[in-house]
N, C-alpha and C. Protein backbone atom coordinates (compact mmCIF):
# COMPACT_ATOMS: atom_id res chain seq x y z
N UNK A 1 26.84 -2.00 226.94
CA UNK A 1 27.95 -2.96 227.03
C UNK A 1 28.52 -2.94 228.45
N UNK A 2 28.47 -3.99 229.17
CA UNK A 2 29.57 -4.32 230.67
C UNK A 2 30.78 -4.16 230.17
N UNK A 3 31.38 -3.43 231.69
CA UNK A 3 32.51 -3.61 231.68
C UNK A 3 33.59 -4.46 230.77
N UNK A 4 32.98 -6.42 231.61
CA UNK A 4 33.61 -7.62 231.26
C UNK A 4 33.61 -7.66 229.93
N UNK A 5 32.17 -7.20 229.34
CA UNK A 5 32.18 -7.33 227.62
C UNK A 5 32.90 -6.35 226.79
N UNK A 6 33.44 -5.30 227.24
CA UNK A 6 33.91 -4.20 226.95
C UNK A 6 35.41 -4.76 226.61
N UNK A 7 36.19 -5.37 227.94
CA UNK A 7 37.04 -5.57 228.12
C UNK A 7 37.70 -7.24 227.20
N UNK A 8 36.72 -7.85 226.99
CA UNK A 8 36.87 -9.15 226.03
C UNK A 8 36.93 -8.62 224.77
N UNK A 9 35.90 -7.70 224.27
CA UNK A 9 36.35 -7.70 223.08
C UNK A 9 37.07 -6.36 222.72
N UNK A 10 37.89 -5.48 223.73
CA UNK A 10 38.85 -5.06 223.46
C UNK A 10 40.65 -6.39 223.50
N UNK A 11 40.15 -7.35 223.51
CA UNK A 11 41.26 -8.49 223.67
C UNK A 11 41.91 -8.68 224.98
N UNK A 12 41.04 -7.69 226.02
CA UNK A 12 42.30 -7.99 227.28
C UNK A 12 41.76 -9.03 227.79
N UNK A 13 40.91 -9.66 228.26
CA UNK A 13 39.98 -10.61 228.72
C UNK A 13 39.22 -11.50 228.00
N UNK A 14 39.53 -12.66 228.04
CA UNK A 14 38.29 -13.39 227.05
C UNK A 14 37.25 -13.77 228.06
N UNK A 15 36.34 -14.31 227.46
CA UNK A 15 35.13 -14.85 228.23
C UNK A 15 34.97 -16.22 228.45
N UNK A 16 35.56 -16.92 229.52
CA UNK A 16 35.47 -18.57 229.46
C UNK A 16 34.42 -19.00 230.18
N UNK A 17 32.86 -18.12 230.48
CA UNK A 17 31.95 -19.16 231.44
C UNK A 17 31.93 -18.29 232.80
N UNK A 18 30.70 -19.07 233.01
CA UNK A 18 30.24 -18.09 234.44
C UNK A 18 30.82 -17.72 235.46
N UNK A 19 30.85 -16.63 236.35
CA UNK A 19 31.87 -16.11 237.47
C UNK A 19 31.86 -17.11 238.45
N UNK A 20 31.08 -18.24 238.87
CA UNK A 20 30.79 -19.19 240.23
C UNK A 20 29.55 -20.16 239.35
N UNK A 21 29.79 -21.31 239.92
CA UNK A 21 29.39 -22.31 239.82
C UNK A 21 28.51 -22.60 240.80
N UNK A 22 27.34 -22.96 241.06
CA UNK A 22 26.47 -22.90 241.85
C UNK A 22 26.60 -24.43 242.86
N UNK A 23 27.00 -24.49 244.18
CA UNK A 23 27.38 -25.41 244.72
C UNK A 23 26.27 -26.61 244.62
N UNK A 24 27.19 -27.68 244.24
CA UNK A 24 26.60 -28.94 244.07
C UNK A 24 25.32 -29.73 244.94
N UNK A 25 24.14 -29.85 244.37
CA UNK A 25 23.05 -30.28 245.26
C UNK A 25 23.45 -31.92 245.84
N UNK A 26 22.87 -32.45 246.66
CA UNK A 26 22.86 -33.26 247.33
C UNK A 26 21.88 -34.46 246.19
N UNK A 27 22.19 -35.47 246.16
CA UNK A 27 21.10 -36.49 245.81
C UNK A 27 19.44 -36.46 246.34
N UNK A 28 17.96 -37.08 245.96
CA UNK A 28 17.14 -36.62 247.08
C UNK A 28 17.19 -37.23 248.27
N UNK A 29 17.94 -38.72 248.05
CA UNK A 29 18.10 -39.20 249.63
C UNK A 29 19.33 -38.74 250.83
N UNK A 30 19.89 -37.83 249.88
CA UNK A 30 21.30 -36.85 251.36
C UNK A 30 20.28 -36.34 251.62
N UNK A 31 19.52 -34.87 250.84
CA UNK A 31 18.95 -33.91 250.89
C UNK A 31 17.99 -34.47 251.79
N UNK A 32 16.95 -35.93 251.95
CA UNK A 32 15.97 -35.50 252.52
C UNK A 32 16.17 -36.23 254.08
N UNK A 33 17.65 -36.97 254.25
CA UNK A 33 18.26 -37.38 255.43
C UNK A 33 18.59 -36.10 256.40
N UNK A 34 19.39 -34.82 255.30
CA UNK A 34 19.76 -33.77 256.58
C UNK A 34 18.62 -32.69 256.69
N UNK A 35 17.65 -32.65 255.45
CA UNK A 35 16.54 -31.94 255.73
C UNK A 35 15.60 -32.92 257.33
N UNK A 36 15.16 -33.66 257.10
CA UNK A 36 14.61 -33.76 258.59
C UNK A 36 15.29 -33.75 259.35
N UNK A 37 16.72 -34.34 259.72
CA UNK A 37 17.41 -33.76 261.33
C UNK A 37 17.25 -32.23 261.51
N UNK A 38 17.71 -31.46 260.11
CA UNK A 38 17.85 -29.88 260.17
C UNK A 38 16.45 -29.53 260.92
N UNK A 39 15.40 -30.17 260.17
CA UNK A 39 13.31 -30.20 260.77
C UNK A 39 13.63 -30.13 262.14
N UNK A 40 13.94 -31.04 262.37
CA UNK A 40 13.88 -31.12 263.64
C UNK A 40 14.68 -30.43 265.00
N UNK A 41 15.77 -29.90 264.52
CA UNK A 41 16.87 -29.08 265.24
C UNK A 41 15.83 -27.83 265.34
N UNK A 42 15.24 -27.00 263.87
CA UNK A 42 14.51 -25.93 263.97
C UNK A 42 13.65 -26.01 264.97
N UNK A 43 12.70 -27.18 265.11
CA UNK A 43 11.93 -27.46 266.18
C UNK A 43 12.06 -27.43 267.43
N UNK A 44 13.03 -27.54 267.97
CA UNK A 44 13.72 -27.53 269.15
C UNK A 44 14.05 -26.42 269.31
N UNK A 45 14.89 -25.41 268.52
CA UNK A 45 15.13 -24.59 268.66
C UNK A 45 14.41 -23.22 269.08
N UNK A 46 13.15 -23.29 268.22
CA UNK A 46 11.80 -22.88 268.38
C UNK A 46 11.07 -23.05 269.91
N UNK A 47 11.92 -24.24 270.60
CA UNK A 47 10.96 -24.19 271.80
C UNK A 47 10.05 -25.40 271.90
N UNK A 48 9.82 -26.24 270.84
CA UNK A 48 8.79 -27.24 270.48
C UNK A 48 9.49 -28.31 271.24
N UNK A 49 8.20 -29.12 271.71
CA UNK A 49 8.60 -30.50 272.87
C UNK A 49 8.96 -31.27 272.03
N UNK A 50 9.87 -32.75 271.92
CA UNK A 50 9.61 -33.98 271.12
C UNK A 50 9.34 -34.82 272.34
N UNK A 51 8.75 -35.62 271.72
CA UNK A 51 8.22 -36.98 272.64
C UNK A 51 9.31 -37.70 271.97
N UNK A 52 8.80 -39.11 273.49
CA UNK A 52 9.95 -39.75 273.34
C UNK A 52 10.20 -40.43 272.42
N UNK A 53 9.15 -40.53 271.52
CA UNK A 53 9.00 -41.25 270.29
C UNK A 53 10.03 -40.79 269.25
N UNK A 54 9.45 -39.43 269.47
CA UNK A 54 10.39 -38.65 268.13
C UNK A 54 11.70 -38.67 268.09
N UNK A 55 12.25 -38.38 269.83
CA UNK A 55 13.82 -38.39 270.08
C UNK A 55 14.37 -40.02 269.94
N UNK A 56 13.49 -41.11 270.07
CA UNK A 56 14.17 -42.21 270.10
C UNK A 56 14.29 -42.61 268.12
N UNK A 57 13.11 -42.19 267.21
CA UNK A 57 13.53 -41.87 265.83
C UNK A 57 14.58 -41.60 265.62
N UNK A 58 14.54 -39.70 266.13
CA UNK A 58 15.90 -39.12 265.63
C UNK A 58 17.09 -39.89 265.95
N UNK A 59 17.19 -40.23 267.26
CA UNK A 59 18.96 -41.23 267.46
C UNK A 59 19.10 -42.56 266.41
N UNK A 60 18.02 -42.81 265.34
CA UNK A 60 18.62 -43.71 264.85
C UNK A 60 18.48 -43.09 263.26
N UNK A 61 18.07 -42.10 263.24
CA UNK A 61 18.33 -41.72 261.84
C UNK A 61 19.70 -41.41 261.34
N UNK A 62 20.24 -41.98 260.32
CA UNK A 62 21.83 -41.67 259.57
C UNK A 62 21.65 -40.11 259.58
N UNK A 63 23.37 -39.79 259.62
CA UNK A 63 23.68 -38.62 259.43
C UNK A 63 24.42 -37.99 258.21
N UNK A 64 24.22 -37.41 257.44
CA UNK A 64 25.15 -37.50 256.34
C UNK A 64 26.76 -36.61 256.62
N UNK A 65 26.84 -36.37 257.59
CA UNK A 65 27.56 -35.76 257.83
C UNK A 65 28.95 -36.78 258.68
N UNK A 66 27.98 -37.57 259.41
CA UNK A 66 28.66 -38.66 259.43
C UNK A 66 28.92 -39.88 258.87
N UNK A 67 29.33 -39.85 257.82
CA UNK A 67 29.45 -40.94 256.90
C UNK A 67 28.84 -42.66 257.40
N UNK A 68 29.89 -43.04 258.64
CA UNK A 68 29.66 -44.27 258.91
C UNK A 68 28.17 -44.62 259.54
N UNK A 69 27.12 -43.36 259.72
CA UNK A 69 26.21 -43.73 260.04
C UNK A 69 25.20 -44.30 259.37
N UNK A 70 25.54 -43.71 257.72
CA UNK A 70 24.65 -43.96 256.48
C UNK A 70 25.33 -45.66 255.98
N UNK A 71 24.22 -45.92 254.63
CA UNK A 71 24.22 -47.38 254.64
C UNK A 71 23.45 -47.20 253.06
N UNK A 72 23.76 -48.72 252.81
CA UNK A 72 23.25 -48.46 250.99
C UNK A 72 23.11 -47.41 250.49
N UNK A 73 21.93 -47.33 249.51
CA UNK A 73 21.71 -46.72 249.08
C UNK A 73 22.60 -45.18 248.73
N UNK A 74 21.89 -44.86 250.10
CA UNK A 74 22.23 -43.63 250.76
C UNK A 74 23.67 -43.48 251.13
N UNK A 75 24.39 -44.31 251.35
CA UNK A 75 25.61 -44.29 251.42
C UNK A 75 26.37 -44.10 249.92
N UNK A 76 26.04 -44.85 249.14
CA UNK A 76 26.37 -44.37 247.82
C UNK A 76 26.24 -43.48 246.81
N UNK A 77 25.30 -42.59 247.22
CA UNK A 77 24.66 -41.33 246.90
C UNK A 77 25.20 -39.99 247.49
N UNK A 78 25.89 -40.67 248.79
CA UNK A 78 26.57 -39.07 249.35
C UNK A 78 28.08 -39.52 248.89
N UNK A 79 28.40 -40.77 248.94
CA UNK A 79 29.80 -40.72 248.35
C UNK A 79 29.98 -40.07 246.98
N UNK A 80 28.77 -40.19 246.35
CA UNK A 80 28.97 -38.97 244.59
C UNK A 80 29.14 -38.17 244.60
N UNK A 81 28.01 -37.58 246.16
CA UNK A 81 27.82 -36.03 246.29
C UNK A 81 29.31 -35.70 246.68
N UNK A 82 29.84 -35.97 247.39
CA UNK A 82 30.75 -35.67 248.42
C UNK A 82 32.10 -35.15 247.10
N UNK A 83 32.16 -36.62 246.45
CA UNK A 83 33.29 -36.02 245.10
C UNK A 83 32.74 -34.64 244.28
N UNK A 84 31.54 -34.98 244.10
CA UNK A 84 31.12 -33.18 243.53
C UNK A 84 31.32 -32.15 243.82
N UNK A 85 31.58 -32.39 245.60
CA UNK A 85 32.04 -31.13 246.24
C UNK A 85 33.40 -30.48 246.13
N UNK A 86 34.04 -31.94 246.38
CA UNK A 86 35.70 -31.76 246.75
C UNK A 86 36.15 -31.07 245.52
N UNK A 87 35.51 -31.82 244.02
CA UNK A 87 35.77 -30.80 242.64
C UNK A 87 35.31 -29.62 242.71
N UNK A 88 34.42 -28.78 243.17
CA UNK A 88 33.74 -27.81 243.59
C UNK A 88 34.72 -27.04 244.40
N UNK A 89 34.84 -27.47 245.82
CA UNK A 89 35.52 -26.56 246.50
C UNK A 89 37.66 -26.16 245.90
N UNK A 90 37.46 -27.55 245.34
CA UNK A 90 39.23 -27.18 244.05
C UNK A 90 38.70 -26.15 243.53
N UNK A 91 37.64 -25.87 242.45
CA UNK A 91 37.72 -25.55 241.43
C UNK A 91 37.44 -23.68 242.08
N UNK A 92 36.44 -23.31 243.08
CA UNK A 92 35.85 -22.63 243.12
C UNK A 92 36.42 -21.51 244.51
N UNK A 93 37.16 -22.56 244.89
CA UNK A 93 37.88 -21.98 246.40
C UNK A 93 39.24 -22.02 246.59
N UNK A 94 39.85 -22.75 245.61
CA UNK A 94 41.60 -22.85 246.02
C UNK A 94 41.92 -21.83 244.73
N UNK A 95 42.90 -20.99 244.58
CA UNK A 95 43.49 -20.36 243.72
C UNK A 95 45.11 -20.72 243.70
N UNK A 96 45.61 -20.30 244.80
CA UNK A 96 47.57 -20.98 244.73
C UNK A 96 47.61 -22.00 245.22
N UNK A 97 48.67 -22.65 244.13
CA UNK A 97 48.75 -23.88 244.00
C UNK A 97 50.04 -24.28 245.71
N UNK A 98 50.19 -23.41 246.67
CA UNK A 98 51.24 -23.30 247.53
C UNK A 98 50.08 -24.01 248.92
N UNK A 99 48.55 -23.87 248.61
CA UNK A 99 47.69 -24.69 249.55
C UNK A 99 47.09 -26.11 248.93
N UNK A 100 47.33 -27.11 249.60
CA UNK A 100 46.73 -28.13 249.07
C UNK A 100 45.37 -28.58 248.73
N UNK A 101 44.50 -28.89 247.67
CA UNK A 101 43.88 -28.88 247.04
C UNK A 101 43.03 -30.26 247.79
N UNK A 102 41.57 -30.46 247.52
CA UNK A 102 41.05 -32.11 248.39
C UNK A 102 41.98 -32.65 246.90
N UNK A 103 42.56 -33.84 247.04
CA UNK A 103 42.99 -34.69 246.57
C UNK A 103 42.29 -35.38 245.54
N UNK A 104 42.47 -35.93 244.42
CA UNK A 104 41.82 -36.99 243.60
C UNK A 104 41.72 -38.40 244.58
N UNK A 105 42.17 -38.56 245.13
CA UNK A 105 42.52 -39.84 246.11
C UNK A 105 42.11 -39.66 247.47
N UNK A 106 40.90 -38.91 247.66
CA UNK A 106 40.61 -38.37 248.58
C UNK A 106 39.76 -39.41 249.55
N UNK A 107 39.14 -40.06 249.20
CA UNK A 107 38.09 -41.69 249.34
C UNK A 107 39.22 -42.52 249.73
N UNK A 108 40.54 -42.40 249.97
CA UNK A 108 41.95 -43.66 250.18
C UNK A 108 41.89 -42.84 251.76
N UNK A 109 41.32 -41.61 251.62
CA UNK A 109 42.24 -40.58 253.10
C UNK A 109 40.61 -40.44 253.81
N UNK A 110 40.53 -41.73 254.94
CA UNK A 110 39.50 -41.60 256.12
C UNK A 110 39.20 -40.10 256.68
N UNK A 111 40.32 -39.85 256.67
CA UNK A 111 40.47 -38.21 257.77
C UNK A 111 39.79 -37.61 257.02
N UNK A 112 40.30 -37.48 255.26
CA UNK A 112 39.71 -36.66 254.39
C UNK A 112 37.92 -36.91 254.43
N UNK A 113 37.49 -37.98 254.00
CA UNK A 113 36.37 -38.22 253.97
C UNK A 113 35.60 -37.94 254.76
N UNK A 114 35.48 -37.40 256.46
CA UNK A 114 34.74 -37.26 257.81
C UNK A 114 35.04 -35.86 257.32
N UNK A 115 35.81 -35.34 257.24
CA UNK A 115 36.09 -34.10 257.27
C UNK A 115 35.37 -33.56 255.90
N UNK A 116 35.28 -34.29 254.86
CA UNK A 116 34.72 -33.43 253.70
C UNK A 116 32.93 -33.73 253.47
N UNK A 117 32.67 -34.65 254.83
CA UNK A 117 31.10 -34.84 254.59
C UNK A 117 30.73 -33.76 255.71
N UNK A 118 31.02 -33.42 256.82
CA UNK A 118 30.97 -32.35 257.46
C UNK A 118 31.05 -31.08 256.94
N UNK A 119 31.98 -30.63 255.65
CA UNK A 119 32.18 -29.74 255.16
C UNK A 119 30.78 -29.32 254.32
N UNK A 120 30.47 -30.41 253.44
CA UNK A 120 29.24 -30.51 252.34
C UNK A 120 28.33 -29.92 253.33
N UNK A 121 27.96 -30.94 253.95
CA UNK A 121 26.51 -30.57 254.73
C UNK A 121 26.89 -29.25 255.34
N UNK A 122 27.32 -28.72 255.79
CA UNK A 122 27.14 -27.08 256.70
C UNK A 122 27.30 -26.27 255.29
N UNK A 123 27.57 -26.25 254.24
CA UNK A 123 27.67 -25.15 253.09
C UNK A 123 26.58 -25.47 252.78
N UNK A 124 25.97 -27.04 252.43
CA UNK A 124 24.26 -26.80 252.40
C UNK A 124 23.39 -26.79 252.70
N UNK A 125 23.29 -26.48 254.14
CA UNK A 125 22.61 -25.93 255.41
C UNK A 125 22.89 -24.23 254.82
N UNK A 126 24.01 -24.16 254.69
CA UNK A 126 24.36 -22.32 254.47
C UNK A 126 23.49 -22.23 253.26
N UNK A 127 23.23 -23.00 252.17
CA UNK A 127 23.02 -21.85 251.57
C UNK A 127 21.53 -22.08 251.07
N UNK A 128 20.95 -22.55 251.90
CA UNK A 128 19.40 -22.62 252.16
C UNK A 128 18.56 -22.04 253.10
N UNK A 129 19.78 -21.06 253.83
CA UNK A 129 19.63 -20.22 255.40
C UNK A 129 18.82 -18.92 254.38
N UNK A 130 18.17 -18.37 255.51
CA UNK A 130 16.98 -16.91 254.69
C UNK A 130 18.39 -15.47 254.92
N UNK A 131 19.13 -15.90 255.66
CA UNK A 131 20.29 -14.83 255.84
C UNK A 131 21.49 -15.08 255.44
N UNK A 132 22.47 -14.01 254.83
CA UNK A 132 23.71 -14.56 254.44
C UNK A 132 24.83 -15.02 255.43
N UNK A 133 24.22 -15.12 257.02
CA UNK A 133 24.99 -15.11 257.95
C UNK A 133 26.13 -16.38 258.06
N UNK A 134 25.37 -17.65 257.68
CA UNK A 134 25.92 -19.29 257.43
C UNK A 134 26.56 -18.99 256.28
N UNK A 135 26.64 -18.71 255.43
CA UNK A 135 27.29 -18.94 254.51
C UNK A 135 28.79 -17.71 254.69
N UNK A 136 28.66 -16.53 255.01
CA UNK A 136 29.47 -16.03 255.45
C UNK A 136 30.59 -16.94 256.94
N UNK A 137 30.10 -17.53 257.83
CA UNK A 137 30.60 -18.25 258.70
C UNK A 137 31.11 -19.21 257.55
N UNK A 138 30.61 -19.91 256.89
CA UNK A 138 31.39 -21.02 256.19
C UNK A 138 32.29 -20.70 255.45
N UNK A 139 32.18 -19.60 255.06
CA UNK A 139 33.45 -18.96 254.08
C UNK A 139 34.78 -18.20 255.14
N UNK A 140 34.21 -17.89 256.28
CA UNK A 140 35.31 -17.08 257.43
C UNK A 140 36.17 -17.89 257.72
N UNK A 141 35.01 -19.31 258.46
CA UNK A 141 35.64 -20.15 259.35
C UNK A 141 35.51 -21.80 258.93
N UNK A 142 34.28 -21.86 258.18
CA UNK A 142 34.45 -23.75 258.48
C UNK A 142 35.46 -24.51 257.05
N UNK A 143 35.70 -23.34 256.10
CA UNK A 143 36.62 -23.55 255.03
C UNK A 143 38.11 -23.42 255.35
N UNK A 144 38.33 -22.36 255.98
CA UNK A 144 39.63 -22.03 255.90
C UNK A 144 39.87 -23.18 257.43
N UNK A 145 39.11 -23.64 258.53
CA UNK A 145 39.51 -24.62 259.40
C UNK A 145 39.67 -25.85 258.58
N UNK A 146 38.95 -26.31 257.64
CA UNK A 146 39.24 -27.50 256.91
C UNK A 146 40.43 -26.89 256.01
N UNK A 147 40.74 -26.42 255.33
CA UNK A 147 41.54 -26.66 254.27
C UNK A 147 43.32 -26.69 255.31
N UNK A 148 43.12 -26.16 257.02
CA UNK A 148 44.13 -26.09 257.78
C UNK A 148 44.50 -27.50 258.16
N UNK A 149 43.18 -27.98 258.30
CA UNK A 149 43.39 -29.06 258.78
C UNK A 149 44.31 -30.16 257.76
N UNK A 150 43.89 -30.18 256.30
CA UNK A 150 44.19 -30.77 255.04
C UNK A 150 45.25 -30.78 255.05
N UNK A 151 45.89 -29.57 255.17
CA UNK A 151 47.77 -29.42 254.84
C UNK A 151 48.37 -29.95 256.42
N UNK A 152 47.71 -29.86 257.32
CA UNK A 152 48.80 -30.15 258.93
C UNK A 152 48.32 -32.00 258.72
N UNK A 153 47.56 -32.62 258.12
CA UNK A 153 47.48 -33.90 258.16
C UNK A 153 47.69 -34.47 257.10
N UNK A 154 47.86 -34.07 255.76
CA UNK A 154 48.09 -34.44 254.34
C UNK A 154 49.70 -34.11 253.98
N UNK A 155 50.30 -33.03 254.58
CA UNK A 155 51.31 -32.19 254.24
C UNK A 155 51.74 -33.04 252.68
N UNK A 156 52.79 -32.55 251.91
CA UNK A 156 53.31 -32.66 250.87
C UNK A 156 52.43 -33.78 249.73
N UNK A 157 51.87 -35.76 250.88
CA UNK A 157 51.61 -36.57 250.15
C UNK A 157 50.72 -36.28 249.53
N UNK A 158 50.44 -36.98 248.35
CA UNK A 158 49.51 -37.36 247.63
C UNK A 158 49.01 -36.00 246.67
N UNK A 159 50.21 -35.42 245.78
CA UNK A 159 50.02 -34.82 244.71
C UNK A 159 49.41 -35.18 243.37
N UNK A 160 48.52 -34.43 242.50
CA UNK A 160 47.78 -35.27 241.51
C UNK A 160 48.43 -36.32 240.72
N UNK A 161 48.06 -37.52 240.84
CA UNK A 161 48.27 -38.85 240.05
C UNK A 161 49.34 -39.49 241.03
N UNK A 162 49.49 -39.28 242.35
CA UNK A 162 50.43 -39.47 242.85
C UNK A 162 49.86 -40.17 244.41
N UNK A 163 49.15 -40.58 244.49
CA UNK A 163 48.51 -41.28 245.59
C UNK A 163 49.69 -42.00 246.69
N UNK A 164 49.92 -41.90 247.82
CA UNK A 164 50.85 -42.57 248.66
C UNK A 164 50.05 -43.22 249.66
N UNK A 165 50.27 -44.73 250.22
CA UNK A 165 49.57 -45.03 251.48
C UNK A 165 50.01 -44.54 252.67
N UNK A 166 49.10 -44.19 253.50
CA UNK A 166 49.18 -43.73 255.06
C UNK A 166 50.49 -43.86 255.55
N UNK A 167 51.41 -43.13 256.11
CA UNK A 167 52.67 -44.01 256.53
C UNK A 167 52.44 -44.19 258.20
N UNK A 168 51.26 -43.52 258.26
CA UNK A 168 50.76 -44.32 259.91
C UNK A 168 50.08 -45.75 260.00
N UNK A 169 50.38 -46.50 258.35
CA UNK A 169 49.82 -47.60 258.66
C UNK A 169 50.25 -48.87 259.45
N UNK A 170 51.67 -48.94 259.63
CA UNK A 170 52.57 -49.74 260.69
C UNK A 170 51.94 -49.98 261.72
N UNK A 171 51.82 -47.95 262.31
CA UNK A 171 51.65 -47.95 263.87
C UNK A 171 49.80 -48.57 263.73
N UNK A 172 48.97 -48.23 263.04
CA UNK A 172 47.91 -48.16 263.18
C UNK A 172 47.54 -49.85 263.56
N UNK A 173 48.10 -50.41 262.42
CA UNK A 173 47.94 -52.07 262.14
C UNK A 173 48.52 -52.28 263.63
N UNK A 174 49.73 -52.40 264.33
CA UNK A 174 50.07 -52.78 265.83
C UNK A 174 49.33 -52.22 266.83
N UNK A 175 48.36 -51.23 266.68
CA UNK A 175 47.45 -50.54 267.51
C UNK A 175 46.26 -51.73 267.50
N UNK A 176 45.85 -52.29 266.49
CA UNK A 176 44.91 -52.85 266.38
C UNK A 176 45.13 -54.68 266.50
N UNK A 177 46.62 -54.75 266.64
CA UNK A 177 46.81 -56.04 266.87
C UNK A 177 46.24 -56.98 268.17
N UNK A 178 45.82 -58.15 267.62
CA UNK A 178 45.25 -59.00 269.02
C UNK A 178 46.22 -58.84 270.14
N UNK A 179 47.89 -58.95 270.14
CA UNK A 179 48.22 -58.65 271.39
C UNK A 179 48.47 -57.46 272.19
N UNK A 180 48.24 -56.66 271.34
CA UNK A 180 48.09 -55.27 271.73
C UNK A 180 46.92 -54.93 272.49
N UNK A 181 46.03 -55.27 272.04
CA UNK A 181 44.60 -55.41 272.34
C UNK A 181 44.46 -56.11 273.52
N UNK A 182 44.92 -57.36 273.65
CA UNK A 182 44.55 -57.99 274.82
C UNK A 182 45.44 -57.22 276.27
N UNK A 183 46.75 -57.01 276.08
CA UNK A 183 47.39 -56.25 276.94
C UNK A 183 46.59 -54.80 277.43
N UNK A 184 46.18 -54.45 276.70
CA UNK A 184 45.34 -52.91 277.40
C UNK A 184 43.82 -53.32 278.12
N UNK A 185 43.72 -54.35 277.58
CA UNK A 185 41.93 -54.85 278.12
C UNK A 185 42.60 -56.05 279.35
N UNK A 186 43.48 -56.30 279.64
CA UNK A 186 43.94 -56.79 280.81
C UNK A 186 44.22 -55.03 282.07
N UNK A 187 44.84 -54.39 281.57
CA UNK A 187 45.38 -53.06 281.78
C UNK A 187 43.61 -52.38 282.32
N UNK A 188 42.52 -52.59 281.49
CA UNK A 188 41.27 -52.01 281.56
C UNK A 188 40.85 -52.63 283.18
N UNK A 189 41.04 -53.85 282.80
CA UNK A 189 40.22 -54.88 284.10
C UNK A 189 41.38 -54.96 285.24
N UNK A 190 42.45 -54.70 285.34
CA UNK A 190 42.71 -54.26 286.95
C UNK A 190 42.66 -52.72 287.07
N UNK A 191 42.53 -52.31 286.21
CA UNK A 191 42.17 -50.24 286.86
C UNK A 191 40.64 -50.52 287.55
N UNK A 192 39.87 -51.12 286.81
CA UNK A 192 38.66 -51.41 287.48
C UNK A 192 38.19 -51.99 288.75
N UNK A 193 39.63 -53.22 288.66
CA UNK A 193 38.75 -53.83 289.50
C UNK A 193 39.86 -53.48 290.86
N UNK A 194 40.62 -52.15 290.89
CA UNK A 194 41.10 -51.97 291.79
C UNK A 194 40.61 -50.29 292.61
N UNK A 195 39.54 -50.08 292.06
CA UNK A 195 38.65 -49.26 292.41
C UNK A 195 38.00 -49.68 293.47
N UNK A 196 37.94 -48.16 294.47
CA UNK A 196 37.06 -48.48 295.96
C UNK A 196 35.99 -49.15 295.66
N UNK A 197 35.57 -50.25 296.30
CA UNK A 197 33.89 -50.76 295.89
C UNK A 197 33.87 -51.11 294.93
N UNK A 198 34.75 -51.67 294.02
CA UNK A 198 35.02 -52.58 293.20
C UNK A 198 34.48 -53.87 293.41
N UNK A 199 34.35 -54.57 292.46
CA UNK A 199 33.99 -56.31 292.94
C UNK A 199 34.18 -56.95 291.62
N UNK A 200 35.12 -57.89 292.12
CA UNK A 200 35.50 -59.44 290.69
C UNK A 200 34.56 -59.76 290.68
N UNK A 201 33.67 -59.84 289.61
CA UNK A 201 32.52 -60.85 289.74
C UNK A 201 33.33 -62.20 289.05
């Protein structure tokens, strides 16, 4: 008899299910998008030439890590994955409720989303590594830098069932306004064209 079983059915402990949950796989089209960049990083790394063929491939292959690079399909396949995670890293990595949790409303928060496809992909890079070294780094540093980041840019909003819009959306929308816009791209073209050896065409 274990310990754990010892201890359940003396009543101090019950048994609700496995100690860890085995982190969420990728669809086969994430998986086989960051498996060849990963191919190919090893390759390089190794010392191996690419022709220019290969490097002009790689710059147009999507990244899953960068969301806006992916497209159909594949774009809709890491957006599943990506929620699998964020339930994953709640369920499996936050314990006090005093750090903020990825959000149910997490797909409303841009920041959140770049930040939690970056997160996915390096834990499953880690845990396909032959050493526990990546996955230890992801647990030291690339978790506890995201979940810092979560609370200094999320602070208090958007508690469960409680979704709030951006309140940088004012400034953002006048950032992006046509006269805003045209005033800095006037602002662009005399810094330029008041450069030594400059010329108005």
């Amino acid at each position: 008899m274990t310990y754990a079983t010892s201890r359940a059915a003396s009543g101090k402990m019950p048994l609700v299910g496995p100690i860890v949950r085995p982190f969420p796989a990728p669809g086969p089209l994430v998986r086989v998008a960051i498996e060849q960049l990963h191919s190919a990083q090893m390759r390089v790394s190794a010392g191996e030439s690419l022709t220019d063929e290969d490097l002009r491939r790689l710059t147009t292959l999507p990244r899953p890590w960068d969301p806006a690079s992916c497209s159909g399909h594949l774009r809709r396949e890491l957006w599943g994955w990506l929620d699998e995670v964020a339930i994953w890293v709640n369920d499996q990595h936050l314990w006090a409720l005093n750090r903020p949790g990825i959000p149910e409303c997490w797909p409303d928060h841009p920041h959140i989303a770049h930040d939690v496809a970056a997160l996915a992909c390096l834990r499953f890079l880690a845990g396909i590594g032959l050493v526990p070294a990546q996955v230890e780094e992801w647990h030291r540093f690339t978790l506890p830098a995201f979940l810092e980041r979560l609370r200094d840019r999320l602070g208090d909003g958007c508690q469960p069932g409680r979704h709030q819009p951006p309140p940088g959306s004012e400034r953002n929308n006048r950032h992006g306004a046509d006269a805003q816009r045209s005033g800095r791209e006037q602002r662009f073209d005399h810094d330029t064209a008041n450069l030594p050896g400059s010329q108005v065409s």
